[in-house]
Protein backbone atom coordinates (compact mmCIF):
# COMPACT_ATOMS: atom_id res chain seq x y z
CA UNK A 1 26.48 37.63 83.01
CA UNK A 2 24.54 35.02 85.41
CA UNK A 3 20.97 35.76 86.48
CA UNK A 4 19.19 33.78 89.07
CA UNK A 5 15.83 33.29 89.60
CA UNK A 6 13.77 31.29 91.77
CA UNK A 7 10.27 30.41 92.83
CA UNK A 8 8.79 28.88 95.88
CA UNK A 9 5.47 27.79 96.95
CA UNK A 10 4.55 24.92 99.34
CA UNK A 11 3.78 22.67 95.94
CA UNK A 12 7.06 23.50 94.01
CA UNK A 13 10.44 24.66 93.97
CA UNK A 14 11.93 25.98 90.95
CA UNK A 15 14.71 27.85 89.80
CA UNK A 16 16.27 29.11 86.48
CA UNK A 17 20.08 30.29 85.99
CA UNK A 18 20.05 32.11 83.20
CA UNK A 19 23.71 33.06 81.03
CA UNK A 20 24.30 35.57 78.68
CA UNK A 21 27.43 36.71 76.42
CA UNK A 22 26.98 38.77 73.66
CA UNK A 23 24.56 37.16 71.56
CA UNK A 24 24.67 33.73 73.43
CA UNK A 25 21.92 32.95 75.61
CA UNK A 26 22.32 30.22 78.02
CA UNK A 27 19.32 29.01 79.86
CA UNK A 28 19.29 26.05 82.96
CA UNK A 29 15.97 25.32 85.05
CA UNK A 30 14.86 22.89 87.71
């Protein structure tokens, strides 16, 4: 399962994509 989450402001722009399976946690930001 893929959760997306993101956050805006006028200074920054960020966003994590977060994967789980089971008992595997995946976790991508920017």
């Amino acid at each position: 399962m893929k959760k997306r989450f993101i956050y805006h402001d006028e200074k920054s722009n960020k966003f994590w994509w977060i994967d789980y399976e089971g008992d595997s946690l995946a976790v991508n930001y920017g």
